[in-house]
N, C-alpha and C. Protein backbone atom coordinates (compact mmCIF):
# COMPACT_ATOMS: atom_id res chain seq x y z
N UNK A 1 -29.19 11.91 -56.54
CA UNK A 1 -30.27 11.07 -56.99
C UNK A 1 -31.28 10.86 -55.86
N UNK A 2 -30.50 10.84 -54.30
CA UNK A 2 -31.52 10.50 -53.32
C UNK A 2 -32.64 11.96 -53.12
N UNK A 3 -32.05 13.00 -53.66
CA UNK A 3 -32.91 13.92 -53.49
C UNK A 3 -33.99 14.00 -54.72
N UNK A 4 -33.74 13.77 -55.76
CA UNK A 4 -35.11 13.45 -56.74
C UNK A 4 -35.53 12.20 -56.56
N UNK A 5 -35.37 11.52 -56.17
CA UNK A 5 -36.37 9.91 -55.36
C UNK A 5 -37.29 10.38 -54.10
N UNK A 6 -36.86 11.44 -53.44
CA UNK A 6 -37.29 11.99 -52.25
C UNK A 6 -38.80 12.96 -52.64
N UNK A 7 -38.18 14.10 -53.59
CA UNK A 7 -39.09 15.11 -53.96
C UNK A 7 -40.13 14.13 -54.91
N UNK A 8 -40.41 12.86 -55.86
CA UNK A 8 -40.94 11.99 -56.39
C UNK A 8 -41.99 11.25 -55.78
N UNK A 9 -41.08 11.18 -54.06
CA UNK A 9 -42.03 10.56 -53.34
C UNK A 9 -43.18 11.43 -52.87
N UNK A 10 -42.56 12.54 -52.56
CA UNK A 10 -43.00 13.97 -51.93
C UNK A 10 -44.72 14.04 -52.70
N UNK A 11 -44.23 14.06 -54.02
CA UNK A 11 -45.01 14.50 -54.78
C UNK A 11 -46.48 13.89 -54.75
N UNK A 12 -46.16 12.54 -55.19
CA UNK A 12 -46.75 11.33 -55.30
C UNK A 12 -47.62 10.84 -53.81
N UNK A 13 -47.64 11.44 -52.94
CA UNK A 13 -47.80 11.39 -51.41
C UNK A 13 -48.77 12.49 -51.18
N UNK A 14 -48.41 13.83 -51.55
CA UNK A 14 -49.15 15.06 -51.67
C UNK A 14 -50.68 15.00 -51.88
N UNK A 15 -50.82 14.28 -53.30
CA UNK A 15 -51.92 13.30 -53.69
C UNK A 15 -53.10 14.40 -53.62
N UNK A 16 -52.91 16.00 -53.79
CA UNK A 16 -53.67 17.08 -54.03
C UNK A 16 -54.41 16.98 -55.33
N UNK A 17 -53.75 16.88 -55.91
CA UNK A 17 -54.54 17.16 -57.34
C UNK A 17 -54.98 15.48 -57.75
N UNK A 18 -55.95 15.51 -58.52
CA UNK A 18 -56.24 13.76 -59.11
C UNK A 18 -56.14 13.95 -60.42
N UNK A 19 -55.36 15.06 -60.83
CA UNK A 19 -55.53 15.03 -62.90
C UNK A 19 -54.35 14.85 -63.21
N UNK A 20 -54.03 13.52 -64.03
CA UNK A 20 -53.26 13.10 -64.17
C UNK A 20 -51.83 13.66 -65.06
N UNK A 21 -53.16 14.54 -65.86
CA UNK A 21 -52.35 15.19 -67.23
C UNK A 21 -51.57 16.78 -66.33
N UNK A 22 -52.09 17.21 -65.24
CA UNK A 22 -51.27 18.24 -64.48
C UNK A 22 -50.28 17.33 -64.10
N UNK A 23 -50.25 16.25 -63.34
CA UNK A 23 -49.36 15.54 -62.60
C UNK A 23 -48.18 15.44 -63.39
N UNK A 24 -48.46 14.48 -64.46
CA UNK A 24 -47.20 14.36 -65.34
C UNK A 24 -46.59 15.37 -65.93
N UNK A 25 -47.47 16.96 -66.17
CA UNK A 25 -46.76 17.75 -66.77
C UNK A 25 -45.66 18.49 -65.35
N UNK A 26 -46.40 19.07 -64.25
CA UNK A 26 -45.06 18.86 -63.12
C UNK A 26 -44.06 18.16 -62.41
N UNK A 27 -44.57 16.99 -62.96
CA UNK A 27 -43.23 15.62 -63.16
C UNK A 27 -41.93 16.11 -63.92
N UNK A 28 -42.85 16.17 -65.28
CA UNK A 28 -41.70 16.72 -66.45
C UNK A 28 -41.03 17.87 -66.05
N UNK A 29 -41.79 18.98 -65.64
CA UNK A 29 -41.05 20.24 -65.52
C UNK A 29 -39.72 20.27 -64.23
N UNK A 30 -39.98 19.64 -63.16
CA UNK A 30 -39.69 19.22 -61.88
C UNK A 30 -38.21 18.50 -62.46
N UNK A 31 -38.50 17.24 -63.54
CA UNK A 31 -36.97 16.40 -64.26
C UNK A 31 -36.44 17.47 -64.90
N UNK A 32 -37.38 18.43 -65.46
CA UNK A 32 -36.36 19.32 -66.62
C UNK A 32 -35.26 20.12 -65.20
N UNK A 33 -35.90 20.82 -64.40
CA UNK A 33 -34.92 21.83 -63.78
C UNK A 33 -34.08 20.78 -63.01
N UNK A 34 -34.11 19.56 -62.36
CA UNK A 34 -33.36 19.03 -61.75
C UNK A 34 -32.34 18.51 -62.71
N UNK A 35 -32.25 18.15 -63.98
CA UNK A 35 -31.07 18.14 -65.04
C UNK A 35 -30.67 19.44 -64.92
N UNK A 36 -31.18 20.39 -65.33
CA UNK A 36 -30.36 21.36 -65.58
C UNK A 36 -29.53 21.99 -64.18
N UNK A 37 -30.16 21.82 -62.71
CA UNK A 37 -29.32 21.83 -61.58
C UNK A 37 -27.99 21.15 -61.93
N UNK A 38 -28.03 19.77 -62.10
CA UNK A 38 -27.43 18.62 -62.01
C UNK A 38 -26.39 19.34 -62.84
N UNK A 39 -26.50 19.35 -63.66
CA UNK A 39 -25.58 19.80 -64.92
C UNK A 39 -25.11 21.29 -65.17
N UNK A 40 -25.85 21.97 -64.39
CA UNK A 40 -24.78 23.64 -64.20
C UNK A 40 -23.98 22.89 -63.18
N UNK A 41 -23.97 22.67 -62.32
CA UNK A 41 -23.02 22.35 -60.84
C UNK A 41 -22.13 21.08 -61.58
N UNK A 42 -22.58 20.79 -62.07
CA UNK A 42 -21.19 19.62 -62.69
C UNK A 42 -20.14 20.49 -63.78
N UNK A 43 -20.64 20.96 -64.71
CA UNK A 43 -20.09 21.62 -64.96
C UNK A 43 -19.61 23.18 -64.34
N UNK A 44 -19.79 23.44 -63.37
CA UNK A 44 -19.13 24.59 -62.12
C UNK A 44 -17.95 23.77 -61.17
N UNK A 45 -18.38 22.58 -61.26
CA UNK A 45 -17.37 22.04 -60.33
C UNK A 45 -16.10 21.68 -61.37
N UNK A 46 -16.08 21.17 -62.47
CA UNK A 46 -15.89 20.82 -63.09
C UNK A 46 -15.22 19.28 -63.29
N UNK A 47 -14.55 18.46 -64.20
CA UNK A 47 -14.42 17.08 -64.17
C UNK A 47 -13.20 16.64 -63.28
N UNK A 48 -13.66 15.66 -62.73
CA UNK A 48 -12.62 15.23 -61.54
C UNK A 48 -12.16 13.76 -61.72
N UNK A 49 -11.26 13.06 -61.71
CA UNK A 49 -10.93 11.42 -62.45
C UNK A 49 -11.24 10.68 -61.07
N UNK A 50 -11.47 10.80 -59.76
CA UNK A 50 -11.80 10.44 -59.07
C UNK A 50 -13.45 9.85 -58.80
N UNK A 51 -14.31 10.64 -59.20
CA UNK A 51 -15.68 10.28 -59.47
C UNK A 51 -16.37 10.40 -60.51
N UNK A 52 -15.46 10.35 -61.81
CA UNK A 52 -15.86 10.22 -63.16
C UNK A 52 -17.08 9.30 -63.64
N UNK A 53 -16.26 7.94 -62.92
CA UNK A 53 -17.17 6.97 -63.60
C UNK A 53 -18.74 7.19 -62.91
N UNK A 54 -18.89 7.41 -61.72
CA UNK A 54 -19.87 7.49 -60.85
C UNK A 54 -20.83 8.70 -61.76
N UNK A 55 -20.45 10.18 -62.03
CA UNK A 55 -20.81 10.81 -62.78
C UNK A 55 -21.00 10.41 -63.86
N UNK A 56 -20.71 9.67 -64.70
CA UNK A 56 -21.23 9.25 -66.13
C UNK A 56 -22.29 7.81 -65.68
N UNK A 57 -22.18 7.09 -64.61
CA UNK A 57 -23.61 6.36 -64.24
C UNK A 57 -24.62 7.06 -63.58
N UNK A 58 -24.59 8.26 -63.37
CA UNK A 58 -25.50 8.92 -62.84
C UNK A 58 -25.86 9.99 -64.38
N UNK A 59 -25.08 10.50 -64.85
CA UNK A 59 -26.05 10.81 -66.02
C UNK A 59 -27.00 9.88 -67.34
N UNK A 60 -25.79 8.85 -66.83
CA UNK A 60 -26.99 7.66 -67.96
C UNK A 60 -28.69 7.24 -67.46
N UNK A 61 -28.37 7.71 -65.96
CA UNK A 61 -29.47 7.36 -65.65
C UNK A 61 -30.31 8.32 -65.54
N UNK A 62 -30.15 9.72 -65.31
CA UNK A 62 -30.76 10.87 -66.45
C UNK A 62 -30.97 10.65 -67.68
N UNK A 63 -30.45 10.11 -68.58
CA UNK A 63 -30.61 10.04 -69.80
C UNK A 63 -31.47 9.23 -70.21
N UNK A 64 -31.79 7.58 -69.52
CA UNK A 64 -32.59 6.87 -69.60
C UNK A 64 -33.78 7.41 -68.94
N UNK A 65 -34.23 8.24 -68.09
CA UNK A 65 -35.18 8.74 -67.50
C UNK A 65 -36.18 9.93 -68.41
N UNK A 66 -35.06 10.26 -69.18
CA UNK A 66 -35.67 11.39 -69.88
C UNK A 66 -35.91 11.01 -71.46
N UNK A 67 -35.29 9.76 -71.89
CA UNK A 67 -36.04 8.93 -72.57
C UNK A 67 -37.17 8.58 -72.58
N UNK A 68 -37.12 7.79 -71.42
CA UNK A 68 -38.66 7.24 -70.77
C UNK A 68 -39.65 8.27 -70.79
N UNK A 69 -39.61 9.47 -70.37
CA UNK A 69 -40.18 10.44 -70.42
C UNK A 69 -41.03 11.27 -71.74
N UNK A 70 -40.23 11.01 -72.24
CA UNK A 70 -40.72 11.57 -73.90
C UNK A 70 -39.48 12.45 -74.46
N UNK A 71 -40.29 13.01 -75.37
CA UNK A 71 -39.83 14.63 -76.34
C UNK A 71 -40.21 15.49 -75.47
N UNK A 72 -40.69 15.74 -74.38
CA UNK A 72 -41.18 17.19 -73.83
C UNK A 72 -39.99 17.35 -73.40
N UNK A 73 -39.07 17.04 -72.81
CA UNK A 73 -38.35 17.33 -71.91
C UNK A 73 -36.79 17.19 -72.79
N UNK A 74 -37.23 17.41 -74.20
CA UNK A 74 -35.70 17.29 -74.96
C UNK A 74 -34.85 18.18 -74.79
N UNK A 75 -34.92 19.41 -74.01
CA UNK A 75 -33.87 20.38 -73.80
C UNK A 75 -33.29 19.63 -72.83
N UNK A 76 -33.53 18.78 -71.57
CA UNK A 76 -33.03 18.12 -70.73
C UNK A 76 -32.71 17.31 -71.31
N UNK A 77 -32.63 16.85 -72.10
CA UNK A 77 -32.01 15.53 -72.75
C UNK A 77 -30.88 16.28 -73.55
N UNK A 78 -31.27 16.97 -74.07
CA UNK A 78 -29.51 17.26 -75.09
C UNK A 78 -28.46 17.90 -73.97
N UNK A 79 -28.73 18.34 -73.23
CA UNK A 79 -28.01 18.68 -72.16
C UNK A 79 -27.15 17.27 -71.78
N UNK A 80 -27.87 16.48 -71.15
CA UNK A 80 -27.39 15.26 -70.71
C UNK A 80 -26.50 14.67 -71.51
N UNK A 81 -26.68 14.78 -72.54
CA UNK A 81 -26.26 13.96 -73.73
C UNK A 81 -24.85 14.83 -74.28
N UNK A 82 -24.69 16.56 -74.32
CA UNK A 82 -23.30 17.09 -74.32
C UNK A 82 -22.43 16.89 -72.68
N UNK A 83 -23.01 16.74 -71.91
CA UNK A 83 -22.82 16.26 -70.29
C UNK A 83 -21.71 14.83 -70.28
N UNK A 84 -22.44 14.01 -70.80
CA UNK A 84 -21.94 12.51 -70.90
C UNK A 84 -20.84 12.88 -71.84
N UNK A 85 -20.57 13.34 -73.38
CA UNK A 85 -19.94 13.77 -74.38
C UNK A 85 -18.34 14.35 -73.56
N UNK A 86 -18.94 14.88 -72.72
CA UNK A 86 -17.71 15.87 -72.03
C UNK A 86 -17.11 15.22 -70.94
N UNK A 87 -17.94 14.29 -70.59
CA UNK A 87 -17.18 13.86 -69.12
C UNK A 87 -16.57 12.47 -69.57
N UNK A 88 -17.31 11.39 -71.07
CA UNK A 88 -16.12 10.73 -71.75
C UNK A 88 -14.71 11.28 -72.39
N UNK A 89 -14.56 12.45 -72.61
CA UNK A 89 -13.72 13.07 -73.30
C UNK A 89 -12.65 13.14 -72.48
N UNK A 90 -12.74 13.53 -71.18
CA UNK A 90 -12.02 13.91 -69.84
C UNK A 90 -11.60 12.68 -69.64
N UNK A 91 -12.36 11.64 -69.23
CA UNK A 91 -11.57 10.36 -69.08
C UNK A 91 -10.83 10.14 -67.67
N UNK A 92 -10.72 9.11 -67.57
CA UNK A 92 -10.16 8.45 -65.92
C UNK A 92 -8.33 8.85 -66.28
């Protein structure tokens, strides 16, 4: 998480472009591949009962983010959402 708070700041700091409607669309694209990072490597590592719970508060908070976000980014969201599905299933 500290590394997409980082690249957010990065971004937001850069302060190159002033159009807002580019900005937010490399926002979105930027959340889409960092879910889908997040979530190949979780599922490569695969589920562990040791940092379960930590992993399912860290995808809720993907999930609420990509809420907030809209419909553009709903392939990152159903992801998240079979993500959470799988890592309740596994269980502590």
């Amino acid at each position: 998480m500290q590394a997409l708070l980082s690249l957010s700041s990065e971004l937001q700091q850069l302060g190159v472009r002033l159009d807002d409607d580019w900005r937010q669309q490399q926002a979105g694209a930027m959340l889409q591949r960092f879910v889908s990072v997040y979530v190949d490597r979780l599922e490569q590592s695969g589920s562990s009962s040791d940092n379960g719970a930590q992993c399912l508060w860290d995808l809720a908070f993907l999930q609420k983010l990509n809420g907030l976000w809209g419909p553009d980014i709903s392939t990152a969201s159903e992801r998240v959402e079979a993500s959470i599905s799988r890592q309740r299933d596994v269980g502590p």
